[in-house]
Protein backbone atom coordinates (compact mmCIF):
# COMPACT_ATOMS: atom_id res chain seq x y z
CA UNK A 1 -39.63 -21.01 12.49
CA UNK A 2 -42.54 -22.11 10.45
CA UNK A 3 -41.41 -22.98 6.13
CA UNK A 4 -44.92 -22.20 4.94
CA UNK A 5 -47.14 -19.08 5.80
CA UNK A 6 -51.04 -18.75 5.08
CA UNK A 7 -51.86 -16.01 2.21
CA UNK A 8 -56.43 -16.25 2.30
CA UNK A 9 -56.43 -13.58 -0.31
CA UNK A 10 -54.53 -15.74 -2.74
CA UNK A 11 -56.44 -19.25 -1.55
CA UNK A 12 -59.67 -18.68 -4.47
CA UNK A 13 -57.12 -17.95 -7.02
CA UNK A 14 -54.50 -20.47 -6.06
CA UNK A 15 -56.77 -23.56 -4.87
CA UNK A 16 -60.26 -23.07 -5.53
CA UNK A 17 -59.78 -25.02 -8.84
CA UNK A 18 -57.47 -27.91 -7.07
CA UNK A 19 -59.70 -28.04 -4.13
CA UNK A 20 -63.45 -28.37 -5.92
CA UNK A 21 -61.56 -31.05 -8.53
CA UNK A 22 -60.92 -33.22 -5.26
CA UNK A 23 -64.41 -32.70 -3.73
CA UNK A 24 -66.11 -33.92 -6.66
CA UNK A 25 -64.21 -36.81 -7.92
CA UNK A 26 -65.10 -37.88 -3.68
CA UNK A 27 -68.90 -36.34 -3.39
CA UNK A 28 -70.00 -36.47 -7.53
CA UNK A 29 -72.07 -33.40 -6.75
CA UNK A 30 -70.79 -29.65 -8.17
CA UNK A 31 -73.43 -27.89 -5.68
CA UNK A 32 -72.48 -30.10 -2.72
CA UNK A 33 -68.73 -29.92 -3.96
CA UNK A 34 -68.35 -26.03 -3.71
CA UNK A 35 -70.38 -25.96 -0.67
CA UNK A 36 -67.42 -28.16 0.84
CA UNK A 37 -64.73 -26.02 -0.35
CA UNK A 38 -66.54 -22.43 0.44
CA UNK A 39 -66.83 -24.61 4.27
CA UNK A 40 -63.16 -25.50 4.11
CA UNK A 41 -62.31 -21.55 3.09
CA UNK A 42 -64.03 -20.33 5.80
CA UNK A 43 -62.87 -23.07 8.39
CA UNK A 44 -59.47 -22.21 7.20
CA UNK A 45 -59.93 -18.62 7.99
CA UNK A 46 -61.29 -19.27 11.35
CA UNK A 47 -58.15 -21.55 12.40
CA UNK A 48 -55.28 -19.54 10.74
CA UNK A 49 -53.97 -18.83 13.87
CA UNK A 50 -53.41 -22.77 14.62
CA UNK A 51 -51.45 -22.89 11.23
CA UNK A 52 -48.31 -23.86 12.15
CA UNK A 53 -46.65 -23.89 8.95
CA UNK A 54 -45.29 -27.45 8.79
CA UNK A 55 -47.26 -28.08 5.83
CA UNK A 56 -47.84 -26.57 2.66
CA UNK A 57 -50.62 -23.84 2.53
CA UNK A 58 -52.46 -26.14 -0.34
CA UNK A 59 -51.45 -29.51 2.17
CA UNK A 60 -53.46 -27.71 5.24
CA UNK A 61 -56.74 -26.69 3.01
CA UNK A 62 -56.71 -30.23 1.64
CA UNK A 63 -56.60 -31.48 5.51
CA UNK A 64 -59.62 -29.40 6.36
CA UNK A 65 -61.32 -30.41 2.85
CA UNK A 66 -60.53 -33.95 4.00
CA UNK A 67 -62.55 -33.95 7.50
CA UNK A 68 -65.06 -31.45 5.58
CA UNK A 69 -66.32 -34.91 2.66
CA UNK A 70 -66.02 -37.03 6.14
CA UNK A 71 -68.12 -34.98 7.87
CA UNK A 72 -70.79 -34.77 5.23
CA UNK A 73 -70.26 -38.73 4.30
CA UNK A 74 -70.69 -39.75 8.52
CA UNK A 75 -73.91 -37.18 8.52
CA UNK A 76 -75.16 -38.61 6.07
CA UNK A 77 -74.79 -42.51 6.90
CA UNK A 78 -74.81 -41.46 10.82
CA UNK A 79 -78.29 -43.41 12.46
CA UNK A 80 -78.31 -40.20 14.61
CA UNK A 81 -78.11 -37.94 11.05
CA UNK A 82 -75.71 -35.77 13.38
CA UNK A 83 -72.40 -37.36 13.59
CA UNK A 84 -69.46 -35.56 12.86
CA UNK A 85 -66.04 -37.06 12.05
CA UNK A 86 -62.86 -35.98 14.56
CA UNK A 87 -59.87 -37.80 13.04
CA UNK A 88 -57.39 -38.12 16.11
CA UNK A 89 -55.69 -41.47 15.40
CA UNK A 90 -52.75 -41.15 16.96
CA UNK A 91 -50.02 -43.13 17.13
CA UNK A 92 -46.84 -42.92 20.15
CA UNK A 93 -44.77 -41.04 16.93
CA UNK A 94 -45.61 -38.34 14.05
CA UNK A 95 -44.53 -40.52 11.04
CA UNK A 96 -45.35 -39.28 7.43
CA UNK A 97 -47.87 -40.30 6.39
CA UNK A 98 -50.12 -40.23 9.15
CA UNK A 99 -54.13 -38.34 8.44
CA UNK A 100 -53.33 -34.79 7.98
CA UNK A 101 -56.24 -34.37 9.49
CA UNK A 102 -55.37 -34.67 13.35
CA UNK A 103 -53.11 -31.45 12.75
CA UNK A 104 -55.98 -29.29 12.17
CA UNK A 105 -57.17 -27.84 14.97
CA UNK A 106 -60.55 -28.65 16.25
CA UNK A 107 -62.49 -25.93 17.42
CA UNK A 108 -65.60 -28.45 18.97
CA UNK A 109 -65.27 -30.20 22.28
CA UNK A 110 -64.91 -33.94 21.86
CA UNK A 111 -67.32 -35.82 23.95
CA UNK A 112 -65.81 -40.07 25.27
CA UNK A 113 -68.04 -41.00 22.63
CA UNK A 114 -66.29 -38.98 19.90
CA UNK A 115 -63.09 -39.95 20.87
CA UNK A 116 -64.10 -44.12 20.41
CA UNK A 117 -65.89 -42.96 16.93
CA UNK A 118 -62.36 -41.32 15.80
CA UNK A 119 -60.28 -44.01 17.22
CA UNK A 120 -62.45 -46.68 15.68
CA UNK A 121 -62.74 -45.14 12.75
CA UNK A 122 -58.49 -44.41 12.69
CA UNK A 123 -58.15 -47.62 12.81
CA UNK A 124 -61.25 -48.80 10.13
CA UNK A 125 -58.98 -46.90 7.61
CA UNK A 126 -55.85 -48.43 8.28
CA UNK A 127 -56.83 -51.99 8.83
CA UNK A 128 -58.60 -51.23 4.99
CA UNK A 129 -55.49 -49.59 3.57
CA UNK A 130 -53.50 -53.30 4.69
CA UNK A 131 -55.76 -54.74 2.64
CA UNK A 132 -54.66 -53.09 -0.64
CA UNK A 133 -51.93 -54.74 -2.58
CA UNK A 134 -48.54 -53.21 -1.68
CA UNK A 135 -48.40 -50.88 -4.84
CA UNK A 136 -51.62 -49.37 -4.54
CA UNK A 137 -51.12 -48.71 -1.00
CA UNK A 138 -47.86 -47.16 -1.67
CA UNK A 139 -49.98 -45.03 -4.05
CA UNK A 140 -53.02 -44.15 -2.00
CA UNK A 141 -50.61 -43.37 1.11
CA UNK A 142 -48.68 -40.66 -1.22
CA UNK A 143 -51.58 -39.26 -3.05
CA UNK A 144 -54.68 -39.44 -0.55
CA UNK A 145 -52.86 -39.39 3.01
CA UNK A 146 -49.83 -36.98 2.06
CA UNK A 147 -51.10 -35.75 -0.69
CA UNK A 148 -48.11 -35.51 -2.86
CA UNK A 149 -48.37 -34.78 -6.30
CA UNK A 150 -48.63 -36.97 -9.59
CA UNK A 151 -45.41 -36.14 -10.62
CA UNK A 152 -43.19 -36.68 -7.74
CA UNK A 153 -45.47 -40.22 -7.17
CA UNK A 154 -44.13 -41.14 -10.29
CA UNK A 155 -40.56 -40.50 -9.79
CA UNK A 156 -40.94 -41.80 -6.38
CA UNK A 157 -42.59 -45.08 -7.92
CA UNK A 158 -41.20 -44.72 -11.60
CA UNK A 159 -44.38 -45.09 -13.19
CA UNK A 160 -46.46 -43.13 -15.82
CA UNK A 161 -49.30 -40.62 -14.69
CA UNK A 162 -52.11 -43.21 -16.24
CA UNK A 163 -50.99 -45.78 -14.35
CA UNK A 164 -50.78 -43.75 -11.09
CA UNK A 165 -54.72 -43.16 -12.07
CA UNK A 166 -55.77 -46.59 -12.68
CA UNK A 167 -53.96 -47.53 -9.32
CA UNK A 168 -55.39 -44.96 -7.11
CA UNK A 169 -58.91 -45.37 -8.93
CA UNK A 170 -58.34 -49.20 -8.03
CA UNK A 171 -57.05 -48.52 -4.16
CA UNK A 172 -60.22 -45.89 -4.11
CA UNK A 173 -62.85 -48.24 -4.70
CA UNK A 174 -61.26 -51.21 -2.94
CA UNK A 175 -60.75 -48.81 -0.19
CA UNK A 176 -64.56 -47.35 -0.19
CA UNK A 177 -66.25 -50.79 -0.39
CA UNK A 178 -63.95 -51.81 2.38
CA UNK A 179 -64.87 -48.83 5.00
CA UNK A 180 -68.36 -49.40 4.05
CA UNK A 181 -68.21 -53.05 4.86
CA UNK A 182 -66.52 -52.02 8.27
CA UNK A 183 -67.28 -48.58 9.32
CA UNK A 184 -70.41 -47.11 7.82
């Protein structure tokens, strides 16, 4: 029996706010930024039916936002300007902390060369994240990848909710320049 259920009639009043404050600390554009969420709204209401309540409501949305800024980010740095992201880096167990993303459902067919793109680019992001210093890891892991929230991070971690910032703002940048070094 599933712990979460999906409410879209509640999803503007509940996460609009949460969702567009993620899309444009990532994208730094409002217009592009709620284009994003209105996408990840209306992906989310065409793949309710493959919510399968393991995850928070907020958790799933944030999983679809997630492939939604790849997406636009591998379109836009794609030689072939149509390149879409399909995050299926698997590995032989479901351990926390793997990319919520390969629990969303994927409504497109994925071609061989999709496939190589997602595992490549699987394993661009994890070969970057053992490149961070163990703390900010630890940090981008809980934050970015399970998307827990500042206060339990801090418990988890005992630290204060500035230095959670500087750390993730730290594992961010590291983490951008790095995929953009080996992926884009």
């Amino acid at each position: 029996m599933p712990k979460h259920f999906i409410d879209p009639n509640k999803w503007i009043d509940l996460y609009s706010d949460y969702l567009f404050n993620y899309t444009i600390s990532r994208v730094n554009d409002r217009d592009l930024a709620k284009d994003l969420v209105q996408d990840t709204f209306f992906a989310g209401l065409k793949s309710m039916k493959n919510f399968k309540g393991e995850a928070s409501e907020r958790t799933w949305l944030v999983s679809i936002l997630k492939r939604k800024i790849i997406d636009y980010y591998r379109k836009i740095n794609s030689n072939k300007g149509k390149a879409e992201v399909r995050m299926s880096y698997n590995s032989d167990s479901e351990t926390e902390g793997d990319w919520l993303e390969e629990r969303v459902a994927d409504p497109f067919d994925k071609t061989a060369e999709d496939t190589i793109e997602n595992e490549e680019l699987g394993n661009a992001i994890y070969d970057c994240l053992d490149q961070l210093p163990e703390k900010q890891a630890a940090v981008f892991r809980k934050k970015t990848i399970e998307g827990l929230d500042t206060e339990t991070i801090c418990n988890e971690l005992n630290i204060t909710a500035s230095n959670l910032w500087v750390i993730i703002h730290r594992a961010r940048t590291t983490m951008a320049a790095c995929m953009e070094k080996n992926w884009f």
